[in-house]
Protein backbone atom coordinates (compact mmCIF):
# COMPACT_ATOMS: atom_id res chain seq x y z
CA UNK A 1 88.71 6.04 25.15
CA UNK A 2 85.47 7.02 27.00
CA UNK A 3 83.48 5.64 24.32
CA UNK A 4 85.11 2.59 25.07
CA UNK A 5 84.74 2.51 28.60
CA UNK A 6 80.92 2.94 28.19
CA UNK A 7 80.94 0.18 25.87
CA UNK A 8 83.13 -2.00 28.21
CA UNK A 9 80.08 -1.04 30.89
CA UNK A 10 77.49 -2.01 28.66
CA UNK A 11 78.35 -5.05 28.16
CA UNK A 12 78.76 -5.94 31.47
CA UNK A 13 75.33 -4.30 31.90
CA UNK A 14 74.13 -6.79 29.66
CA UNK A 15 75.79 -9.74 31.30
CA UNK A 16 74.00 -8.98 34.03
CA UNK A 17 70.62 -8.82 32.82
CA UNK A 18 71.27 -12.17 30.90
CA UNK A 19 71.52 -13.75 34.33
CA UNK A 20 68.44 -12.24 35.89
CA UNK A 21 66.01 -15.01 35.29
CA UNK A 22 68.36 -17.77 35.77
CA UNK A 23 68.90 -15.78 39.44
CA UNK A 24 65.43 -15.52 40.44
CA UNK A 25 64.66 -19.38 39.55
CA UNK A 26 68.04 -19.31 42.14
CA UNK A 27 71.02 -20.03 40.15
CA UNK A 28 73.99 -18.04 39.41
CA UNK A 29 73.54 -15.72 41.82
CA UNK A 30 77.07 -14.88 42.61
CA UNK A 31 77.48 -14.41 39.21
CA UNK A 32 74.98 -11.98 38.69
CA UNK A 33 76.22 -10.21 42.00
CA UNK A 34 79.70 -9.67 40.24
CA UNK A 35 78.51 -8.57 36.81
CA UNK A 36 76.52 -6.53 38.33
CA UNK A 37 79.07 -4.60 40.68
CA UNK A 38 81.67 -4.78 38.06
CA UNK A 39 79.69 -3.05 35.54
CA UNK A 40 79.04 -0.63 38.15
CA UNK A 41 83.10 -0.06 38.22
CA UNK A 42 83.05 -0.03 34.91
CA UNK A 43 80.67 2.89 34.48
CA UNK A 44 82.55 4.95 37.23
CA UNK A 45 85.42 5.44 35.23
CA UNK A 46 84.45 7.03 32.19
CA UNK A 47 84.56 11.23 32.79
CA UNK A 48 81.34 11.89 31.68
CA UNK A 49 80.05 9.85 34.40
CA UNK A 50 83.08 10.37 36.99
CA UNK A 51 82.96 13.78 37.09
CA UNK A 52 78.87 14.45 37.41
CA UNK A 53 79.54 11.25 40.53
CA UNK A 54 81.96 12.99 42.00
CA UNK A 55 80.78 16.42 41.86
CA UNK A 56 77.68 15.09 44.24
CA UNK A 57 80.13 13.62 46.89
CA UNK A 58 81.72 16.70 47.19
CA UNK A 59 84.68 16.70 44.59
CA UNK A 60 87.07 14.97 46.86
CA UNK A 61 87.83 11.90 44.45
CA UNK A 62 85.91 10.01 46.37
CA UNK A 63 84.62 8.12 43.40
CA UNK A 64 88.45 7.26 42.78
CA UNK A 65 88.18 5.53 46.16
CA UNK A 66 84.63 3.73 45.42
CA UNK A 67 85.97 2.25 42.16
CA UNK A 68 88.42 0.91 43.93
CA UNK A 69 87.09 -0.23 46.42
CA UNK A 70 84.09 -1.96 44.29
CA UNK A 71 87.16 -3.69 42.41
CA UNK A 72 87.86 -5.03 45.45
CA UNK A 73 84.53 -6.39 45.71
CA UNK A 74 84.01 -7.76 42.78
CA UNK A 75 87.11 -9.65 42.96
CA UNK A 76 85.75 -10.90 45.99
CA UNK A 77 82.60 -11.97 44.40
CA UNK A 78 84.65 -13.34 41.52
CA UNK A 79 86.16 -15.82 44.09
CA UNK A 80 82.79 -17.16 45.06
CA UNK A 81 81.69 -18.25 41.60
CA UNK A 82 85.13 -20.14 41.82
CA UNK A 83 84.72 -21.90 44.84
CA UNK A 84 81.63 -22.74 44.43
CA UNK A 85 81.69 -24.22 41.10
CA UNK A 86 85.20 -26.21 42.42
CA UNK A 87 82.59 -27.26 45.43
CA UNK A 88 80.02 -30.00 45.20
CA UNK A 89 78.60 -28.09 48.25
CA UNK A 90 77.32 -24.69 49.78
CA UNK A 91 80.57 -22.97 50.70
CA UNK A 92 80.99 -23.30 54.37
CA UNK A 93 80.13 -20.23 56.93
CA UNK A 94 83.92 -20.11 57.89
CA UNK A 95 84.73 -19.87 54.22
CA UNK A 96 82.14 -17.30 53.81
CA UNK A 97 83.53 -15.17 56.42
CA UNK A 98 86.69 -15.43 55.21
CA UNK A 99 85.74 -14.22 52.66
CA UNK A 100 84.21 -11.19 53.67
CA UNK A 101 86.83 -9.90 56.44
CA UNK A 102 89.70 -10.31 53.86
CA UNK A 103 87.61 -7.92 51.46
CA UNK A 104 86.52 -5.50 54.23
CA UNK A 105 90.51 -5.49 55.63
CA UNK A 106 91.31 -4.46 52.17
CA UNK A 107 88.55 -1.76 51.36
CA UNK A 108 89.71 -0.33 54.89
CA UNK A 109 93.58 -0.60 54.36
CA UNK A 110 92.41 1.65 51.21
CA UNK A 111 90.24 4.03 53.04
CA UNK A 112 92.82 4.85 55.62
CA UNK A 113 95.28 5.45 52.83
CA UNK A 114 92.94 7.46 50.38
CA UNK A 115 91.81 9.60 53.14
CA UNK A 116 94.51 10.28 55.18
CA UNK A 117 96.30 11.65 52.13
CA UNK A 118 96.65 15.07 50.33
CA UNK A 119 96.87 13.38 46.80
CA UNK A 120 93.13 12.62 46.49
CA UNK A 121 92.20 16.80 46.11
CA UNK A 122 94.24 16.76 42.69
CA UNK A 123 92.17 17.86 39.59
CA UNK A 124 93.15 14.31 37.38
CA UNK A 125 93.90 11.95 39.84
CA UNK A 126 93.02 9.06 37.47
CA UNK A 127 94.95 10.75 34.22
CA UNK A 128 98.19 9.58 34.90
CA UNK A 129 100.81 7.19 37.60
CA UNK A 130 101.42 10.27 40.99
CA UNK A 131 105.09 10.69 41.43
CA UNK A 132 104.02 10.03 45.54
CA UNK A 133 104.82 6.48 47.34
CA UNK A 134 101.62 6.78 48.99
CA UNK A 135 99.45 6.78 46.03
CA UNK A 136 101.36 3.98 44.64
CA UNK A 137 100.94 1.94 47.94
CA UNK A 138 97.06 2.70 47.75
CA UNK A 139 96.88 1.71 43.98
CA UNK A 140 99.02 -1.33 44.82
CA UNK A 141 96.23 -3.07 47.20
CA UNK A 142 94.11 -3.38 43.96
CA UNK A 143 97.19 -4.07 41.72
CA UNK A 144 98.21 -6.72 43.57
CA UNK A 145 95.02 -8.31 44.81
CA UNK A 146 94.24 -8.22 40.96
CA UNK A 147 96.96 -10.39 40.32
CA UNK A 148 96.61 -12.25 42.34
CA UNK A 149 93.45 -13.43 42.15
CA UNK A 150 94.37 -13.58 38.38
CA UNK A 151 96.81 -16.14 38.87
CA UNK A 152 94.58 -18.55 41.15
CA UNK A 153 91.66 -18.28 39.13
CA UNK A 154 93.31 -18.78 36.06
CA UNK A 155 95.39 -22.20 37.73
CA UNK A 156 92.00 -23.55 38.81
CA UNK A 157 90.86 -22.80 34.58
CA UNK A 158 93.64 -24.36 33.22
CA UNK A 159 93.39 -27.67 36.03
CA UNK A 160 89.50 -27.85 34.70
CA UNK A 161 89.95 -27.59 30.94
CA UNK A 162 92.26 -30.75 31.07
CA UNK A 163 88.73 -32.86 32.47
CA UNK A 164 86.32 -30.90 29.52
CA UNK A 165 84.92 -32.36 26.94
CA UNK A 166 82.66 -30.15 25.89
CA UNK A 167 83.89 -27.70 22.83
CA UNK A 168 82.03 -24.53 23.97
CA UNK A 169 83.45 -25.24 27.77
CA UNK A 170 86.95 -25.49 26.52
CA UNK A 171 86.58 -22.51 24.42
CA UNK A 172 84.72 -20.23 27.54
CA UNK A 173 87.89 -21.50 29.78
CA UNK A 174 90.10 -20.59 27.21
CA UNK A 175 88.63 -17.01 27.21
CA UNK A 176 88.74 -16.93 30.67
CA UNK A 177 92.32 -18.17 30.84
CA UNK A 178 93.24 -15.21 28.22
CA UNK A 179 91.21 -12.14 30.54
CA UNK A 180 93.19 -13.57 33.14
CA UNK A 181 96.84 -13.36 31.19
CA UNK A 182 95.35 -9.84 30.82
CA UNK A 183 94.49 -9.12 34.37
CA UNK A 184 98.29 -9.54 35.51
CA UNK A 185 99.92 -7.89 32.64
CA UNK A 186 97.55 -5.19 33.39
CA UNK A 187 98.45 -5.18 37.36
CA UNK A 188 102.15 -6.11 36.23
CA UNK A 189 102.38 -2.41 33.92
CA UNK A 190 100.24 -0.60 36.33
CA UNK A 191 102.62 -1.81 39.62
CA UNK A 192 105.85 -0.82 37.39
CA UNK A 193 105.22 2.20 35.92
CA UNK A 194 103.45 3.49 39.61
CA UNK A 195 107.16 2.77 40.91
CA UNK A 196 108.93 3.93 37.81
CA UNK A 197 107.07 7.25 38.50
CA UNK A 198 108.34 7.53 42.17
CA UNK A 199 111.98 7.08 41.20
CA UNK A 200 112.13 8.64 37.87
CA UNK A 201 110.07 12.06 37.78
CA UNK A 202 109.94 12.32 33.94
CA UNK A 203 108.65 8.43 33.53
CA UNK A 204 106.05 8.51 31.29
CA UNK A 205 103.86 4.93 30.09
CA UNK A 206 104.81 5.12 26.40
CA UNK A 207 105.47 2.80 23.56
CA UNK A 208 104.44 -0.78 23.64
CA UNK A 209 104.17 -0.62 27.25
CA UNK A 210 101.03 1.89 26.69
CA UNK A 211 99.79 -0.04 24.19
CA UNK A 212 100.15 -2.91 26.24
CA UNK A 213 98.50 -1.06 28.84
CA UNK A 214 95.51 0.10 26.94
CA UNK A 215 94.85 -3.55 25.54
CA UNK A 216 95.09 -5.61 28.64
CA UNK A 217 92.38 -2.76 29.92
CA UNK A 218 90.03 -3.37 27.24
CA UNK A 219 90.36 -6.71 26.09
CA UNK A 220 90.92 -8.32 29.40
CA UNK A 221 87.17 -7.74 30.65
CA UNK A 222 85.32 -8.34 27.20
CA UNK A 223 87.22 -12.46 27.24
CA UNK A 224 86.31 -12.30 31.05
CA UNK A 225 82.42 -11.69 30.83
CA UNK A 226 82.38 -13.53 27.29
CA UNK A 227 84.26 -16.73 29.19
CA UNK A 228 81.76 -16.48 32.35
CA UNK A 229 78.74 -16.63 29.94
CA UNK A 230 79.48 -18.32 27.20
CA UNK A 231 78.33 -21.84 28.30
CA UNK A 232 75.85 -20.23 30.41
CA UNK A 233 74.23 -18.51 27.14
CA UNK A 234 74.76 -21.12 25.08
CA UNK A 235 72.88 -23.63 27.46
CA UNK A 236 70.18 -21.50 27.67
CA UNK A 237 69.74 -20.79 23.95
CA UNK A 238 69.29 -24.34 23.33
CA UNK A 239 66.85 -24.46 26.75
CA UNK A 240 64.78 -21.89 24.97
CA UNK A 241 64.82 -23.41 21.58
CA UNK A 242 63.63 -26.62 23.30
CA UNK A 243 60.88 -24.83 24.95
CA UNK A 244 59.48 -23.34 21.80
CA UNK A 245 59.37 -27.37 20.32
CA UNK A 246 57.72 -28.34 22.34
CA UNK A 247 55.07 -25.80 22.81
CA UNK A 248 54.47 -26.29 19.03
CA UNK A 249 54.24 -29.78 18.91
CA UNK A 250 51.78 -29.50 22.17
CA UNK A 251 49.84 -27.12 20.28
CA UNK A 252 49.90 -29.82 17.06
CA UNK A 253 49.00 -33.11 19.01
CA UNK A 254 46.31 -31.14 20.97
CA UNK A 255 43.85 -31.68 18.48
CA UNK A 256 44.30 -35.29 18.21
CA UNK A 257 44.15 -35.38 22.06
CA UNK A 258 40.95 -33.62 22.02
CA UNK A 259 39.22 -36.14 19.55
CA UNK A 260 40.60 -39.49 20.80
CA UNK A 261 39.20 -38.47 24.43
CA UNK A 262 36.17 -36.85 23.78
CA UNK A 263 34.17 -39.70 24.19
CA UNK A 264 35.93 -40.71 27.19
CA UNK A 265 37.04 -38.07 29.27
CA UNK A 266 37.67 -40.63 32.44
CA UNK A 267 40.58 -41.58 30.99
CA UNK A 268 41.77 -37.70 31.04
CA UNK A 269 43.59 -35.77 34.04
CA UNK A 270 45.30 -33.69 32.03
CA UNK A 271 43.44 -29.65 32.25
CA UNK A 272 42.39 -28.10 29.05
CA UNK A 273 44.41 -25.22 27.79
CA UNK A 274 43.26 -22.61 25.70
CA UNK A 275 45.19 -21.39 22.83
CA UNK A 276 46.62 -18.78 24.76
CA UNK A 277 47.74 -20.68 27.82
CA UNK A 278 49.14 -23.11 25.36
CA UNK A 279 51.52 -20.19 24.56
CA UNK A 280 52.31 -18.88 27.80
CA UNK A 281 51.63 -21.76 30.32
CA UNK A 282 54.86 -22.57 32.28
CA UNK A 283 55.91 -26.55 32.00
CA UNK A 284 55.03 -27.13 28.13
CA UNK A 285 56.95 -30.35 28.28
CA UNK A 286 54.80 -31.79 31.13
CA UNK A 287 51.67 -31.00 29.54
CA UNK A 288 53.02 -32.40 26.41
CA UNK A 289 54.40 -35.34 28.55
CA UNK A 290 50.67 -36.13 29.58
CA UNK A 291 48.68 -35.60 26.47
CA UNK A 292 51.15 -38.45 24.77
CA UNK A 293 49.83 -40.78 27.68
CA UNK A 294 47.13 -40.00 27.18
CA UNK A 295 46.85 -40.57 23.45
CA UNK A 296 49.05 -43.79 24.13
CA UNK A 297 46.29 -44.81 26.81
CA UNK A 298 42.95 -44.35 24.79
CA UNK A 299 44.67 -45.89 21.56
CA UNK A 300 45.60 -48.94 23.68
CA UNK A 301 41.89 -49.09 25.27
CA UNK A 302 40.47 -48.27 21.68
CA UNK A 303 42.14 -49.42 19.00
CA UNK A 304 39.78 -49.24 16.14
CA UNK A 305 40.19 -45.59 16.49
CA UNK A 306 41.18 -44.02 13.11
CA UNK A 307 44.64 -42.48 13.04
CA UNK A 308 46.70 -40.75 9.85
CA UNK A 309 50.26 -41.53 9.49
CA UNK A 310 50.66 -38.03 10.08
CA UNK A 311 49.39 -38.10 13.38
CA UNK A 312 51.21 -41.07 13.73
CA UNK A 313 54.10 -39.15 13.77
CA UNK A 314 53.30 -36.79 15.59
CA UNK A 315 52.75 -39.16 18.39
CA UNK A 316 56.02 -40.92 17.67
CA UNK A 317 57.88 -37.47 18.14
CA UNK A 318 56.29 -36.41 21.40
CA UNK A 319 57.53 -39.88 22.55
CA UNK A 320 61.36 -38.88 21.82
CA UNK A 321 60.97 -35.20 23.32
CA UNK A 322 59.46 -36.61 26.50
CA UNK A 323 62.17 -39.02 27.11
CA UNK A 324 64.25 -38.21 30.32
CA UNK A 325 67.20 -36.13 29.96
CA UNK A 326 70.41 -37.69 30.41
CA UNK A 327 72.76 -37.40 33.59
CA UNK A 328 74.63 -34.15 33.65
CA UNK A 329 78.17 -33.68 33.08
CA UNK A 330 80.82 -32.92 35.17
CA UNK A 331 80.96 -29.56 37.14
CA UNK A 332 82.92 -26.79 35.62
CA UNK A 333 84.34 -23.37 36.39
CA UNK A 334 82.32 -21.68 33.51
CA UNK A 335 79.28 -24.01 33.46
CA UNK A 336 75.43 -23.50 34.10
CA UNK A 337 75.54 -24.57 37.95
CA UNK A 338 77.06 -21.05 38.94
């Protein structure tokens, strides 16, 4: 199980860092905000890591309370990357706030609860449901808000993929739609068997309920961060395999450039590029974009100029990659605006 939950954690990890440079150029930010945080959660719970965590906080369980209460969060941030891909706009400030005093109400429901109990000294506090309604009252606010959360964002999933056209958008809502079928089973089980505990002192999560249980914990996150990123990735892999064609056909029509304007360098405003920038210069496409022009321009001027068939083509192709994009689709939960 703990290798597991460190795998779970790395893969969030690795979410994350996926949407680091789409963040910095300013998009997806939320998105990287709750990979981030729940990958973080995720690499609480393992005892390895709990345990060492905890152990510097005093040994009080407070990291029982922090995982919590970064659920919370998370969830919180979950909601944003809803909104604002259901939003043509910014969300508003009075959304925003919202937002935020919700969460904090929560996290300090859950403080005054963890803290004001006796419950939170015990050696395993996270090994099995506490026969106590306080602890199951504590648990709940994450159980429930779990849930849901699960529902809404899962409604707003299944309200989007009827408007997709797009294969790999269907599929990443469908994912999403699953880890959220997960989510409240998970908070469903975890609710019960809390109260099943309270009434019944010898309740113990067993059978297909524990396997249930288990699953729902495993599963549910994996289709979650796969769903959130799948688009996302995918869009980007075909972003990056664009770049790299057209860096190598700038690098193959730059010769041709170079001897068609060599005797006329008037007609040039495009800056030369060494082979090295040609490999690392940001913006191939617009530097590709102007050397075709060019070419175009000095052919047009000079006609008699010799040119291969070969070259032809080449010209004929960095027509058809410089052609403007065409208009974007329609806004989705999962997409590449987040």
């Amino acid at each position: 199980m703990q290798t597991i939950l460190f795998t779970l954690s790395a893969v969030f990890w690795i979410a994350a860092a996926v949407c680091v440079p789409s963040a910095i150029r300013g998009q997806r930010r939320p998105l990287l905000l709750f990979l981030a945080v729940f990958a973080l959660t995720m690499t609480l719970m393992p005892q390895p890591v709990y345990r060492p965590v905890d152990a510097l906080l005093g040994n009080g369980n407070v990291t029982y309370f922090i995982f919590h209460a970064l659920t919370i969060v998370a969830i919180a941030l979950l909601d944003v990357v809803v909104q604002q891909a259901m939003s043509s706009n910014a969300l508003s400030r009075a959304r925003q706030r919202a937002t935020v005093t919700v969460t904090a109400a929560i996290v300090l429901v859950q403080a005054m609860l963890f803290f004001g109990s006796d419950w939170r000294v015990t050696d395993d506090i996270a090994a099995t449901f506490m026969p106590r309604w306080d602890f199951t009252a504590y648990a709940s606010t994450t159980w429930i808000a779990m849930g849901i959360f699960a529902v809404s964002f899962g409604s707003a999933c299944v309200r989007d993929m009827r408007r997709q056209r797009r294969p790999i958008t269907v599929i990443s809502l469908s994912l999403v739609v699953l880890a959220c079928f997960g989510i409240c089973a998970y908070a469903l089980i975890s609710l019960t068997s809390a109260v099943l505990a309270v009434l019944y002192p010898d309740f113990l999560l067993v059978g297909w309920a524990r396997t249930a249980y288990t699953l729902t914990l495993i599963l549910s996150p994996i289709s979650l961060v796969i769903g959130l990123g799948l688009t996302a990735a995918t869009d980007g892999l075909a972003s990056g395999t664009q770049r790299f064609h057209d860096r190598v056909l700038l690098w193959r029509i730059t010769p041709l450039w170079h001897r068609l304007l060599v005797d006329a360098p008037d007609l040039s405003i495009e800056r030369q590029l060494s082979p090295l920038q040609m490999l690392t210069v940001r913006g191939a496409r617009a530097h590709l974009y102007r050397r075709h022009v060019e070419i175009r321009d000095s052919l047009l001027l000079r006609p008699q100029q010799p040119v291969t068939p070969r070259e032809l083509v080449l010209i004929d192709l960095a027509e058809v990659r410089t052609q403007p994009p065409s208009p974007a689709s329609t806004t989705t939960l999962v997409g590449p605006k987040q």
